[in-house]
N, C-alpha and C. Protein backbone atom coordinates (compact mmCIF):
# COMPACT_ATOMS: atom_id res chain seq x y z
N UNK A 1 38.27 -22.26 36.97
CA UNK A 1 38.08 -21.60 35.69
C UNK A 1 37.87 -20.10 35.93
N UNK A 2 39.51 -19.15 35.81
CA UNK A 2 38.81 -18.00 36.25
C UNK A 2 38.48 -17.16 35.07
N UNK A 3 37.08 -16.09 35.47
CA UNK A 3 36.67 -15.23 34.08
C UNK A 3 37.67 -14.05 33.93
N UNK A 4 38.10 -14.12 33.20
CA UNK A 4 39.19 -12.52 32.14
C UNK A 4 38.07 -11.76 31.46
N UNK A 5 37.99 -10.65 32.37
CA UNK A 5 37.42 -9.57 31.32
C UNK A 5 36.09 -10.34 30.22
N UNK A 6 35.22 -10.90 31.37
CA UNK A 6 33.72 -11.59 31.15
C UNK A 6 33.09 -9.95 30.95
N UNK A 7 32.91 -9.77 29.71
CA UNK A 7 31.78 -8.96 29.18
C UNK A 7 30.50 -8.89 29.82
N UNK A 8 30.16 -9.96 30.73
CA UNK A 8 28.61 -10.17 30.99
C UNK A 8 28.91 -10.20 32.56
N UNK A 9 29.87 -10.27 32.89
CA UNK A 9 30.12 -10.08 34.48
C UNK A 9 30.08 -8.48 34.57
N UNK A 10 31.16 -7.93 33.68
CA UNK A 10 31.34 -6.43 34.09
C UNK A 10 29.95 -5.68 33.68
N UNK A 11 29.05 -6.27 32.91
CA UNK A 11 27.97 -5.45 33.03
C UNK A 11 26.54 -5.68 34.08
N UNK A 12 27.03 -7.00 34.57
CA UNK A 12 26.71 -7.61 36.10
C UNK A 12 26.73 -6.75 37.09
N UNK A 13 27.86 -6.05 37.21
CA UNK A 13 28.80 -5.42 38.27
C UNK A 13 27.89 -4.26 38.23
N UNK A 14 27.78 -3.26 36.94
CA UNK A 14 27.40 -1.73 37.02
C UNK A 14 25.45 -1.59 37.19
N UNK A 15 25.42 -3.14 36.87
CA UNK A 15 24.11 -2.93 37.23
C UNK A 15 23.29 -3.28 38.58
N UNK A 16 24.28 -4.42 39.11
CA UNK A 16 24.03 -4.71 40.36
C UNK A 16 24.06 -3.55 41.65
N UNK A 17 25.35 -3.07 41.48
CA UNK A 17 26.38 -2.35 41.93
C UNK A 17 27.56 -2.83 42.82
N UNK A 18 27.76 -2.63 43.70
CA UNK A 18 28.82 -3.25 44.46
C UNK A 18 28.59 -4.28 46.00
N UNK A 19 27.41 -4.86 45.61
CA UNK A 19 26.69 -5.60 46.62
C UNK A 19 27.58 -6.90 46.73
N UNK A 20 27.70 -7.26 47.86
CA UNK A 20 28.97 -8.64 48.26
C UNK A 20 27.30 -9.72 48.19
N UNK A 21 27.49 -10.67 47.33
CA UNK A 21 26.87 -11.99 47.46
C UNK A 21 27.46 -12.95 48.26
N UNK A 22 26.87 -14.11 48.72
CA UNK A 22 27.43 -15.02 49.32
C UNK A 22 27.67 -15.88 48.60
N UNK A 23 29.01 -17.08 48.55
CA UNK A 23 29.84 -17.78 47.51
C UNK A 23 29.15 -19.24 48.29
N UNK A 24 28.77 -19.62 49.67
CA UNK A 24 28.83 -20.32 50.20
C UNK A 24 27.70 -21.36 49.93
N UNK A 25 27.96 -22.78 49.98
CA UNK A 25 26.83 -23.57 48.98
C UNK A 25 25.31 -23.35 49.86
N UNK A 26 25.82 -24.18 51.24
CA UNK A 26 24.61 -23.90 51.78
C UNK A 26 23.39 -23.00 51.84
N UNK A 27 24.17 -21.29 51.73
CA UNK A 27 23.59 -19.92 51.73
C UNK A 27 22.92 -20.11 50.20
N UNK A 28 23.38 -20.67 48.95
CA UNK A 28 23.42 -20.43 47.77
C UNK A 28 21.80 -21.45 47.65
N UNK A 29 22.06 -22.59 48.02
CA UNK A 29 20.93 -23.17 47.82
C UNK A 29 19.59 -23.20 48.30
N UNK A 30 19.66 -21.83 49.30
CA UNK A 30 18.49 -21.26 49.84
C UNK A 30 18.13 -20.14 49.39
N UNK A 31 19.08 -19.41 47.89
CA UNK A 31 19.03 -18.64 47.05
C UNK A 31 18.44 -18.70 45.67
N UNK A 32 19.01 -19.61 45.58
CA UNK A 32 18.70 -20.08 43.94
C UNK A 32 17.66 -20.78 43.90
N UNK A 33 16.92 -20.79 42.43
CA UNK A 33 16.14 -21.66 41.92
C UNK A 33 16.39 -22.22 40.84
N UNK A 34 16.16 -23.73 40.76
CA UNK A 34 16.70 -24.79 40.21
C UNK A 34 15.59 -25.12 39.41
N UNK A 35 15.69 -25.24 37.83
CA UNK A 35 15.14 -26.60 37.15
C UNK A 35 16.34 -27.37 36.48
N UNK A 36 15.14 -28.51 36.19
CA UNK A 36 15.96 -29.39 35.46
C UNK A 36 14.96 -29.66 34.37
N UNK A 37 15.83 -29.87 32.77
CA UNK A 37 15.03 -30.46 31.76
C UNK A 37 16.26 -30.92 30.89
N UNK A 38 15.52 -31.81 29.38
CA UNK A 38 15.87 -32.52 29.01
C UNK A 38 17.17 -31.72 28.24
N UNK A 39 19.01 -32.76 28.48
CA UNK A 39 19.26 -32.04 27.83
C UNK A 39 19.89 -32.49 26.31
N UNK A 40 20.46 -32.41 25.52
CA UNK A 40 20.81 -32.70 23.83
C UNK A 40 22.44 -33.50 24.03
N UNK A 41 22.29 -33.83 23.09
CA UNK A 41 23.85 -34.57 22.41
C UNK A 41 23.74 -36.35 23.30
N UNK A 42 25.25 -36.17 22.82
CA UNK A 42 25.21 -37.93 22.78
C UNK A 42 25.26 -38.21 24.73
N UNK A 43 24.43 -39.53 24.83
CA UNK A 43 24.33 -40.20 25.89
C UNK A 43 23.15 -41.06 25.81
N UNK A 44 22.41 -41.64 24.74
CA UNK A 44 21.66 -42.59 24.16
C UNK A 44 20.83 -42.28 25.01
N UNK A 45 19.85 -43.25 25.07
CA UNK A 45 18.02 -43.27 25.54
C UNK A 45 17.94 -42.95 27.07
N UNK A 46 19.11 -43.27 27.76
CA UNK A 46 18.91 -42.60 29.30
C UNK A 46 19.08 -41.09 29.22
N UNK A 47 20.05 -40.34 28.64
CA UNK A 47 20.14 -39.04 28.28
C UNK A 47 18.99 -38.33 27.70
N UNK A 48 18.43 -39.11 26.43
CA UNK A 48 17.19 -38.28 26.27
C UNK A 48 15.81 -38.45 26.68
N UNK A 49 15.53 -39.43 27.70
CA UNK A 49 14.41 -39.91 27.94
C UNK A 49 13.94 -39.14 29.54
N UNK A 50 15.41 -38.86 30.65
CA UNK A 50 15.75 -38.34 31.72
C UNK A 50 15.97 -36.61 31.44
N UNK A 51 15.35 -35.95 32.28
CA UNK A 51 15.36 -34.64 33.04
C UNK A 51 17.34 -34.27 33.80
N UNK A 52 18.33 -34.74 32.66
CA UNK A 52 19.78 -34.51 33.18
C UNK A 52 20.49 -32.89 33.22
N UNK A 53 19.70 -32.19 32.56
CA UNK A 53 20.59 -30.46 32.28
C UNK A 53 19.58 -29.80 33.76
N UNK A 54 20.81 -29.06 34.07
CA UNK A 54 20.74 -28.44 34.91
C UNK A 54 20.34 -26.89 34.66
N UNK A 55 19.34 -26.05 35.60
CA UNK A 55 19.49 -24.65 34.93
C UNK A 55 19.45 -23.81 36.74
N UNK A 56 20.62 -23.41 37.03
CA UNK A 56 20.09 -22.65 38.12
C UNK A 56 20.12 -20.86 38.24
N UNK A 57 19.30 -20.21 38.63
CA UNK A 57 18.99 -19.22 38.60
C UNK A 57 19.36 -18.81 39.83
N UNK A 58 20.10 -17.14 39.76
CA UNK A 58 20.45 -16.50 41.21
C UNK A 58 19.99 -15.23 41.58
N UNK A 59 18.16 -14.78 41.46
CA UNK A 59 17.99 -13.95 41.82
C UNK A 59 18.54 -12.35 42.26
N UNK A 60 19.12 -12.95 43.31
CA UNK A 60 19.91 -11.87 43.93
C UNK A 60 20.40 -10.76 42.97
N UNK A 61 21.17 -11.46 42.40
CA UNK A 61 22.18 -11.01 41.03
C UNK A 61 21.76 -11.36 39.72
N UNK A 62 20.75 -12.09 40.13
CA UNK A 62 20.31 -11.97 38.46
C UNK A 62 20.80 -12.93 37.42
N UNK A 63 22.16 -13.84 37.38
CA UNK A 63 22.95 -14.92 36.83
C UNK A 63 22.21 -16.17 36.81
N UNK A 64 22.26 -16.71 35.80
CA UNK A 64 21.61 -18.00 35.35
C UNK A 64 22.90 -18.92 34.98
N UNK A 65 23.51 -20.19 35.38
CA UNK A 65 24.66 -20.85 34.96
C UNK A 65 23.43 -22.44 34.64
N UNK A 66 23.90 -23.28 33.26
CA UNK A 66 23.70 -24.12 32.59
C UNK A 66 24.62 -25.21 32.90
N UNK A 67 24.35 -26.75 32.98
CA UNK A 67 25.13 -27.85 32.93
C UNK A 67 24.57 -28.75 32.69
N UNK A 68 25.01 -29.33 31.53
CA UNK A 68 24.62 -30.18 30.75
C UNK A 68 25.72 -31.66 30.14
N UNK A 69 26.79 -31.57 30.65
CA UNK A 69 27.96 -32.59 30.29
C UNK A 69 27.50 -33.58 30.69
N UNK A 70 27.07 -33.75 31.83
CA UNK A 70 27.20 -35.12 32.48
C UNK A 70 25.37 -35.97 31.98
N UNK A 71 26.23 -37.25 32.35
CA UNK A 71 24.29 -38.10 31.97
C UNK A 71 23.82 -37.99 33.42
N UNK A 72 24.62 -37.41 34.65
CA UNK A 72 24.02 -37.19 36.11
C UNK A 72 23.03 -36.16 36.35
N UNK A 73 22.37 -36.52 36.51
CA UNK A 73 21.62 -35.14 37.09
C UNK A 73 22.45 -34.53 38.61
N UNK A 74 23.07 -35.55 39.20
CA UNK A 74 23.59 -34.93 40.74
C UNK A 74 25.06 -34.50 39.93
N UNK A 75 26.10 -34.75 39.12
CA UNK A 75 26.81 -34.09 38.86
C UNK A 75 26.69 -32.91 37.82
N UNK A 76 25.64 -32.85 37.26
CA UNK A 76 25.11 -31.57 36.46
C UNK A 76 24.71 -30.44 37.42
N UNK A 77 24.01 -31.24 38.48
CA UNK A 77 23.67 -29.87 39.69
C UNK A 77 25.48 -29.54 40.71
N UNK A 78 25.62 -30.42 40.61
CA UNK A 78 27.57 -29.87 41.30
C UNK A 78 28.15 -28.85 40.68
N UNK A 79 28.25 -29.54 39.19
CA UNK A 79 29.02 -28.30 38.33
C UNK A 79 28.33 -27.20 38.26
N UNK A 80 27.01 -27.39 38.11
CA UNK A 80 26.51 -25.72 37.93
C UNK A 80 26.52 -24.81 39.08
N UNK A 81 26.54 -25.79 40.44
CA UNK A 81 26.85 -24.62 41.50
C UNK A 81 28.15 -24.39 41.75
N UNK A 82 28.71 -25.13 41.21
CA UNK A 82 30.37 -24.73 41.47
C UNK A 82 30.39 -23.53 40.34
N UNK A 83 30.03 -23.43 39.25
CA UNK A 83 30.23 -22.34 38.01
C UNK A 83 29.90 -20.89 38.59
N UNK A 84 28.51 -21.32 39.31
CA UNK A 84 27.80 -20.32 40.04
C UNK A 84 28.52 -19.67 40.75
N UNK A 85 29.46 -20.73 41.95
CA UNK A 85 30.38 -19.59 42.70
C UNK A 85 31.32 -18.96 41.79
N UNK A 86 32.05 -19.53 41.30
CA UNK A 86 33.24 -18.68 40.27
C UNK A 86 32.40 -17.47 40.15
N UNK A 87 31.82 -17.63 39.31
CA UNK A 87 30.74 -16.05 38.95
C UNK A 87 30.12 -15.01 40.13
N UNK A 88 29.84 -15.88 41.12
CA UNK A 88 29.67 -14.67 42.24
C UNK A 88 31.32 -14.38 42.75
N UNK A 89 31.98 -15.46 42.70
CA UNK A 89 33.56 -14.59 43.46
C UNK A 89 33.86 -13.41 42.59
N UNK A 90 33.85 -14.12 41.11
CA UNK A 90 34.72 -12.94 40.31
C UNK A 90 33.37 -11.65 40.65
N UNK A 91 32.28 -11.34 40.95
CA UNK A 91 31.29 -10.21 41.05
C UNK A 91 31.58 -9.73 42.15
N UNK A 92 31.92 -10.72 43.43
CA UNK A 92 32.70 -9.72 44.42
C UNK A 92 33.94 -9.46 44.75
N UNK A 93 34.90 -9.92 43.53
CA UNK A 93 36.25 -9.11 43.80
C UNK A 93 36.47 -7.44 43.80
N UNK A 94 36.86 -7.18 44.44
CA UNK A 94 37.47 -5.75 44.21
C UNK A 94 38.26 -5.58 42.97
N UNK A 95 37.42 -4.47 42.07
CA UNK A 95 38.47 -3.68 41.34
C UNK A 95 39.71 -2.69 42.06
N UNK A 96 41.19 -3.06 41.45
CA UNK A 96 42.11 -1.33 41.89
C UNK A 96 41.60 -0.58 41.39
N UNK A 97 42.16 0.56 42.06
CA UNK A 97 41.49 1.61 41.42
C UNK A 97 43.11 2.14 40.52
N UNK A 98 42.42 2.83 39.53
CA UNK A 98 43.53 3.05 38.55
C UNK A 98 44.34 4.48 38.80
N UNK A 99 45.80 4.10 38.76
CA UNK A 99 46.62 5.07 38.89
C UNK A 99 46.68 6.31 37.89
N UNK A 100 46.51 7.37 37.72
CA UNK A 100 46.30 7.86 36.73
C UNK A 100 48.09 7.96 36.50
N UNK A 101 48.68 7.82 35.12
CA UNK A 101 50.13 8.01 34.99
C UNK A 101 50.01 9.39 34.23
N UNK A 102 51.48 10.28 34.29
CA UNK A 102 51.85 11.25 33.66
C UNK A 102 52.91 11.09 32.53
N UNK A 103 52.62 12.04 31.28
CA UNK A 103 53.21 11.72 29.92
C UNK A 103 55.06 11.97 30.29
N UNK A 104 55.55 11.16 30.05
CA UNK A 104 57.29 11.14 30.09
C UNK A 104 57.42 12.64 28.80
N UNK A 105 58.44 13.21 29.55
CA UNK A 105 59.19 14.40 29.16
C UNK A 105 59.01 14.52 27.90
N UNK A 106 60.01 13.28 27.35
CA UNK A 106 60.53 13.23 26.14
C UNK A 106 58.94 13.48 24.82
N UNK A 107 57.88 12.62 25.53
CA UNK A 107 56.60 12.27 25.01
C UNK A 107 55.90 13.39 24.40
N UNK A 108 56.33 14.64 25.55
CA UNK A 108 55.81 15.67 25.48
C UNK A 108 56.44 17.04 24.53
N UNK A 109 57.60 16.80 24.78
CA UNK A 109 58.58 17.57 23.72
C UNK A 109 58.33 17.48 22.38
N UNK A 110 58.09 15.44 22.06
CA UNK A 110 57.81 15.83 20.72
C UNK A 110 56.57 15.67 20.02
N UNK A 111 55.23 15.54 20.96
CA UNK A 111 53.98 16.48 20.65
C UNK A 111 53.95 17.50 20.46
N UNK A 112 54.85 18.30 21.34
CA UNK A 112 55.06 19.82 20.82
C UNK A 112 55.63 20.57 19.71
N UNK A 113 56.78 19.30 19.44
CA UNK A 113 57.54 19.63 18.11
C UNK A 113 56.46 19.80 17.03
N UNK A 114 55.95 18.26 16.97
CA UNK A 114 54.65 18.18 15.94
C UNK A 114 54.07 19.27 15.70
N UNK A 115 53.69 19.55 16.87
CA UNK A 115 52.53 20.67 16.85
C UNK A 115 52.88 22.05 16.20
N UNK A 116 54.16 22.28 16.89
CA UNK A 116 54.39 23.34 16.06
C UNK A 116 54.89 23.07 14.31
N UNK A 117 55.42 22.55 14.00
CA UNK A 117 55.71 21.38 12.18
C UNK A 117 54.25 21.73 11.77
N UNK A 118 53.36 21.88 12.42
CA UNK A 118 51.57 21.43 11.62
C UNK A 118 51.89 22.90 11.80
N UNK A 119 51.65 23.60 12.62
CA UNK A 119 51.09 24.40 12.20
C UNK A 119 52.17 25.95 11.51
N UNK A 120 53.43 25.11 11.37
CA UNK A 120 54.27 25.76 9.98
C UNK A 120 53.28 25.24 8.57
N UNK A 121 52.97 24.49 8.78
CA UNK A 121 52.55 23.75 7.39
C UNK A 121 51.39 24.59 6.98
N UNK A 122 50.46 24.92 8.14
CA UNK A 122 49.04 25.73 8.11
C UNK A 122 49.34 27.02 7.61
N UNK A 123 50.71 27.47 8.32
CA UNK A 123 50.68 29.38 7.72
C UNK A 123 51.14 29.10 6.15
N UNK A 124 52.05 28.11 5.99
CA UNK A 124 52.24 27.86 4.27
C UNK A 124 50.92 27.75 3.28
N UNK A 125 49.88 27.56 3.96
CA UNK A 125 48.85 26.99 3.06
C UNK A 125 47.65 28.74 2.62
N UNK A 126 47.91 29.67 3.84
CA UNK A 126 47.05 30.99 3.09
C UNK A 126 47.30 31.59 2.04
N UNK A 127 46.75 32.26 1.64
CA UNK A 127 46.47 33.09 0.46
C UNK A 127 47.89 34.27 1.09
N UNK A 128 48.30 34.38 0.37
CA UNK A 128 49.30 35.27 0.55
C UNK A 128 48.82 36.88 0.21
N UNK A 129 48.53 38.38 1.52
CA UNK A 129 48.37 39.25 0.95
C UNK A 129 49.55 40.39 0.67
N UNK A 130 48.76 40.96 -0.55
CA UNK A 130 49.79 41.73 -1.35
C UNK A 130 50.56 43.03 -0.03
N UNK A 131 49.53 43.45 0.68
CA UNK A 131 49.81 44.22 1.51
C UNK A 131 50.96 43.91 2.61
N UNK A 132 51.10 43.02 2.70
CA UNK A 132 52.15 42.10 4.17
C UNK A 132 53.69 42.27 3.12
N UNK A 133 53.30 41.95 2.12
CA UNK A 133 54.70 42.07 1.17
C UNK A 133 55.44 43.26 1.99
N UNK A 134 56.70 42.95 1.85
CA UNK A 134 58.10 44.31 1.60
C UNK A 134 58.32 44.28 0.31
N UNK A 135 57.64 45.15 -0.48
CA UNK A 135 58.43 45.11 -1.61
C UNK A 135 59.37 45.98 -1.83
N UNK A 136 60.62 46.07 -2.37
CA UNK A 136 61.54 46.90 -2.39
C UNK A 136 61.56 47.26 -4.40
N UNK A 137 61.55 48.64 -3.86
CA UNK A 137 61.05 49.41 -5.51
C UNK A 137 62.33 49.50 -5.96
């Protein structure tokens, strides 16, 4: 499940800064802190009576990932550390860096045209003085 332009990752990123986390489970589960509590919707009296939602927390970075689908508590803790990595990979991918491009010829010619059209339009719009006249007597 990869994140596109996660709003809450990229502001992950500028606040973290560019620190590489580790993706790896073992490393992760000597990172994180885990509860578990009760979680909602359908799965009758074992679902609501059992400790099944998952909540793990990642310090490091600060990310909290939720799982709650399953009536497992061991597959609620799978998925949420699997979610967990997605979210630290996409935090340590590299951004490119952006090419800056230059305006095509044509682009520029007819900004300029414009520009000059406006500001024919601007000298049409003064007060016309009597003095600038040629008048011919």
């Amino acid at each position: 499940m990869p994140l596109k332009g996660c709003r809450m990752c990229s502001a992950m990123e500028r606040l973290i800064g560019k620190k590489e986390f580790s993706t790896e489970l073992n490393d992760l589960r000597k990172e994180v802190i885990i509860t578990f509590y009760k979680s909602r919707g359908p799965g009758g009296q074992r679902k609501n009576k059992r400790e099944t939602a998952v909540r793990i927390h990642h310090p490091p970075s600060g990310i909290t990932v939720i799982a709650t689908e399953h009536r497992s508590q061991a597959k609620n803790k799978a998925l949420a550390f699997e979610r967990l990595q997605n979210k630290l990979r996409h935090l340590n991918k590299k951004k490119k860096p952006r090419k800056p491009t230059r305006k095509p010829r044509a682009v520029i010619e007819k900004e300029l045209k414009e520009k000059k059209e406006r500001s024919q339009k601007k000298k049409l719009r003064r007060k016309i003085d009597i003095s600038e006249l040629d008048i011919i007597n």
